[in-house]
Every structure is written in C-alpha cells, then in structure tokens.
Protein backbone atom coordinates (compact mmCIF):
# COMPACT_ATOMS: atom_id res chain seq x y z
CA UNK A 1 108.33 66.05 137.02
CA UNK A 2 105.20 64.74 136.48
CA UNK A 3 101.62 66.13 134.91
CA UNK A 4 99.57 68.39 136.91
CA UNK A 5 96.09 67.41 136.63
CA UNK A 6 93.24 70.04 137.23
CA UNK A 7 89.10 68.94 137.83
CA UNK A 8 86.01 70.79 136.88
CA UNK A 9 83.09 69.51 137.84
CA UNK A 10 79.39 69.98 137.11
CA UNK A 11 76.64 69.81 139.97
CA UNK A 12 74.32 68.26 139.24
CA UNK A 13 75.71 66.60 135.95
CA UNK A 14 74.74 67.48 133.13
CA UNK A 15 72.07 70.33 133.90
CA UNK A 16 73.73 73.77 133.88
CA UNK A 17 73.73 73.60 129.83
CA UNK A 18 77.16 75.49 130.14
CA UNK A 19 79.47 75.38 127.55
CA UNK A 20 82.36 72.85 128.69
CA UNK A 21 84.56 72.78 125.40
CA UNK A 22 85.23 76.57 126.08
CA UNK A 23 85.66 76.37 129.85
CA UNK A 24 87.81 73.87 129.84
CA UNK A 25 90.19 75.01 126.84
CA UNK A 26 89.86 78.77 128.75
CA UNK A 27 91.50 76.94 131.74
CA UNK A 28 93.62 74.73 129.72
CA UNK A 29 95.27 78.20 128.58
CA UNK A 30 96.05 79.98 131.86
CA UNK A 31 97.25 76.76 133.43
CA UNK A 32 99.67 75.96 130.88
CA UNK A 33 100.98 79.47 130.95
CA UNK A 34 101.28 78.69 134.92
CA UNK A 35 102.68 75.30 134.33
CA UNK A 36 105.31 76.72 132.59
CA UNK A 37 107.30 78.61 135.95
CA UNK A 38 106.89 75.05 137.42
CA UNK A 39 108.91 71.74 137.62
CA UNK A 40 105.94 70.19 136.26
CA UNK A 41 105.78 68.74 132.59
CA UNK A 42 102.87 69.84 132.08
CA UNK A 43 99.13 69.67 133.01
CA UNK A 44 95.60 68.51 132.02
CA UNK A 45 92.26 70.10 132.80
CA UNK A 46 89.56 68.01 132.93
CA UNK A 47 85.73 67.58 133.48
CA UNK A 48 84.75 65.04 135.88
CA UNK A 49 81.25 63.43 136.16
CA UNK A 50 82.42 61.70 139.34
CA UNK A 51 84.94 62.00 142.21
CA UNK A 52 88.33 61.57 140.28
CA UNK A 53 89.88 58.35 141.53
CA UNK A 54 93.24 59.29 142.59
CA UNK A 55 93.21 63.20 142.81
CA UNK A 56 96.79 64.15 144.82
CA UNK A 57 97.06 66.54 147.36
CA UNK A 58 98.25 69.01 145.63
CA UNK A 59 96.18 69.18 142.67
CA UNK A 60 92.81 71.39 142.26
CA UNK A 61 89.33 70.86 142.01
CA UNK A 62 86.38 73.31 141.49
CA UNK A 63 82.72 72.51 141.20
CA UNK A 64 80.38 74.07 138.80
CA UNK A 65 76.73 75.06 140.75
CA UNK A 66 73.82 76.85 139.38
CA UNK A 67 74.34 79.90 141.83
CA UNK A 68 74.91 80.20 145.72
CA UNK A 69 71.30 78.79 146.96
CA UNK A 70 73.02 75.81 145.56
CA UNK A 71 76.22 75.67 146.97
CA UNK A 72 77.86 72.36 148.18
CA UNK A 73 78.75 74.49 151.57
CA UNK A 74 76.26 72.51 153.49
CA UNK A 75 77.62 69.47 153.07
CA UNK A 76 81.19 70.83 153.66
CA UNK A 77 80.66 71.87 157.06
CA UNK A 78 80.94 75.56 156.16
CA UNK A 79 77.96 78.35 157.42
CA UNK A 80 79.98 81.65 156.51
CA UNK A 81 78.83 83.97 153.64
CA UNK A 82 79.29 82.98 150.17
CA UNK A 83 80.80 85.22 147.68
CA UNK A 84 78.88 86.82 144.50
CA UNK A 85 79.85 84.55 141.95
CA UNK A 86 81.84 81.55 144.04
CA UNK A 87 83.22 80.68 147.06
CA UNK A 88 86.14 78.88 148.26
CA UNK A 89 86.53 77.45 151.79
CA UNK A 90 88.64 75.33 153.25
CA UNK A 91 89.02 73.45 156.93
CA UNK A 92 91.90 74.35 159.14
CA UNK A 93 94.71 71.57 158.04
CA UNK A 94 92.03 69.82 156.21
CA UNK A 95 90.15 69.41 152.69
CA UNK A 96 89.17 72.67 150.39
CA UNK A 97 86.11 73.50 148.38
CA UNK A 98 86.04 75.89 145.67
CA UNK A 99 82.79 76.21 143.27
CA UNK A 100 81.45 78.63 140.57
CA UNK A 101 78.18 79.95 140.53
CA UNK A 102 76.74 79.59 137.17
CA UNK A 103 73.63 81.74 137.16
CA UNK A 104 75.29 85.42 136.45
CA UNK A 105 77.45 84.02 133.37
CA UNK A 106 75.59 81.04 132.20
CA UNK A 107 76.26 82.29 128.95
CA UNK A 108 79.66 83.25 128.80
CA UNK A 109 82.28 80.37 129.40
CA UNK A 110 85.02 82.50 129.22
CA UNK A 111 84.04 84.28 132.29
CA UNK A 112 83.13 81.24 134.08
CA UNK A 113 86.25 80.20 133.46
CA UNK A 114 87.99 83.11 134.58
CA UNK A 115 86.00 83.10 137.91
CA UNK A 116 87.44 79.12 138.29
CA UNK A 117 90.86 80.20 137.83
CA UNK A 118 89.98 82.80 140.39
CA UNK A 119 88.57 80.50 142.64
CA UNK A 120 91.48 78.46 142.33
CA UNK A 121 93.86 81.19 143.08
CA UNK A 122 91.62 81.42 146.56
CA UNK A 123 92.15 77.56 147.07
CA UNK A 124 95.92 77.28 146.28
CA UNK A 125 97.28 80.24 147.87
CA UNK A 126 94.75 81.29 150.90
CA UNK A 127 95.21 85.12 151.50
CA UNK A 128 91.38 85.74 151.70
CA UNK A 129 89.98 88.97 150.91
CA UNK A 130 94.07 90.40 150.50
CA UNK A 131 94.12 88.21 147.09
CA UNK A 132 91.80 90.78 145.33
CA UNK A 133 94.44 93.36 145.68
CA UNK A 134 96.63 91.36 143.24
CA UNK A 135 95.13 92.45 140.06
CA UNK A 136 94.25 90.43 137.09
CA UNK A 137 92.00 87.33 138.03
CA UNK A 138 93.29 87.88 141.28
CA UNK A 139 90.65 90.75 141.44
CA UNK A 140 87.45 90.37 143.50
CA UNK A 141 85.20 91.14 140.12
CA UNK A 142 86.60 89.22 136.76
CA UNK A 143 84.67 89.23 133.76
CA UNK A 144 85.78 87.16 130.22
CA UNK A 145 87.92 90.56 129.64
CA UNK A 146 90.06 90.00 132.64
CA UNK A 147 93.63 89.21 131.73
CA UNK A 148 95.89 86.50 133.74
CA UNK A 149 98.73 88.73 134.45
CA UNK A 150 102.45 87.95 135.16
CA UNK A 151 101.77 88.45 139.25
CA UNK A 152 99.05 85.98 138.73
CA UNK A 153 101.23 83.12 137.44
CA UNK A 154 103.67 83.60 139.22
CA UNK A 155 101.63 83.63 142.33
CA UNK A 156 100.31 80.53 141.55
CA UNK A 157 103.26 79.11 140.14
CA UNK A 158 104.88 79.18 143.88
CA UNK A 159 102.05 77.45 145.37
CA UNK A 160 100.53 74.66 142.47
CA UNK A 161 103.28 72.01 144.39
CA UNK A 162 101.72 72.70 147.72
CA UNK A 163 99.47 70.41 149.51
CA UNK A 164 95.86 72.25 149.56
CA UNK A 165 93.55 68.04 149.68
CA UNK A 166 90.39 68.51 148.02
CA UNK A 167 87.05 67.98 149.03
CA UNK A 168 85.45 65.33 146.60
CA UNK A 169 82.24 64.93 148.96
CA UNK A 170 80.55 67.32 146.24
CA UNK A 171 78.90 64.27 144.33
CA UNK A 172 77.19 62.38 147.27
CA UNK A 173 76.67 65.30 148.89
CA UNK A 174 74.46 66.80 146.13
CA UNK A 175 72.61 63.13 145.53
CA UNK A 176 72.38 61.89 148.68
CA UNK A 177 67.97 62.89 149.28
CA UNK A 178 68.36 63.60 153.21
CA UNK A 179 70.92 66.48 152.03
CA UNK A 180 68.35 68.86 151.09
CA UNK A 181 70.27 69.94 147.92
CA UNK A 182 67.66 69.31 145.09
C-alpha cells in the first residue's frame, strides 16, 4: 500500500520558536512504530507552512498554536471548551481539527510531540473523554516521559485507514484581518 503522510503545522508560521527537528523526528518515531500493524509502506511526517495540496481523507493534520486564547476554534465553527494543552473537534460527518497549545511546553519538543500524537489519537479514533482511560499517550495528562504503549498502536493502527477529512481552513483562518486571530 501506499505512504501515509502526517502534517504539523505552525500558526502563525514561524513564531512559536519551537523546536521542529525534534517534534517532528518524536512523531516520526511513534508513527512508524504504528505504521508498522498497517498495510501501509510506510509514512512521512511533515511540517507544512501552507495547506498541503492533496492531503487524503484519511491522513492527519494537527496545528501548532501558542496556547488556547489562540485556538483556530473560531474559525472552525466550534464554541465548546478547549482542553489544557489542545483540543480536537470535529463536525458531525464532516472535517476535524486537532491543535497543540504551545505555551505550557514551549520548551520541551518531546512533550509537544507527545501531546500531537495525543491529539491525533482524539482525531482518528473519536471516543472523547473514554480515550484517556487507555493509558500511555492515550492519557488525559502526557508529559515527554509518557510512553506509546502497545494498546496505543494498536488502537491507532485499526483506525489510521479510516476516513477522519481534515480541516485545512487553519491558514486563512489565522491571516484573514476580519478573523480577529492576531
């Protein structure tokens, strides 16, 4: 089967002064140890400066914001409480949005990556609240420390083929000036 691509994103770009090298080979690592229970061949994480061209409906995308007062939400459509450190949301039979909050880890990539993966578990297999009984980066607090257990991958191994579209509206929604974001 084909390549499994994964997108990280930075809002606004280039700003956040996080370390992407380390976030994105953190990722790199859990995914390929997730790829691995799949029929895929394998999979790429990657940082995107703008909407990806031809993301597929299956595929993930998380956005990196500086904490919750500046979460894309608004322009999602979404007015429910955000979570500590990130928030995932998606539309009944429609688009999802997961993003990071930066501000609590800004200095620890390895925990910011952990709390994408996290995020990610939220946007692939949408239990809610019951997801942070699975353990590992399943839990609703994961730090750097926090291992991706065997429940975790193969939780997410099940569900990386199913269709969960993406909401790339992230980008104008942050630079469009009648938004309200900056």
């Amino acid at each position: 089967m084909a390549r499994y691509n994964i997108y990280i994103a930075e809002i606004p770009n280039g700003k956040l002064s996080i370390n992407y090298a380390v976030i994105r080979s953190t990722l790199q690592g859990f995914f390929d140890r997730v790829i691995k229970q799949t029929s895929f061949s394998d999979c790429w994480v990657q940082w995107c400066s703008s909407p990806p061209g031809s993301i597929q409906s299956n595929e993930l995308l998380a956005y990196f914001v500086r904490s919750s007062h500046s979460s894309l939400t608004g322009g999602f459509g979404f007015s429910g409480a955000l979570g500590h450190d990130g928030t995932t949301t998606w539309k009944t039979g429609g688009d999802c949005l997961s993003e990071v909050y930066v501000s609590r880890f800004k200095d620890d990539p390895k925990a910011l990556a952990a709390l994408a993966f996290h995020e990610m578990m939220h946007n692939k297999l949408r239990m809610g609240k019951a997801l942070h009984g699975k353990g590992g980066l399943a839990n609703e607090e994961v730090s750097a420390a926090t291992s991706l257990t065997d429940n975790n991958i193969k939780l997410m191994a099940g569900k990386l083929d199913g269709k969960a579209p993406q909401w790339i509206g992230g980008w104008s929604y942050a630079s469009d000036p009648l938004s309200g974001y900056y």
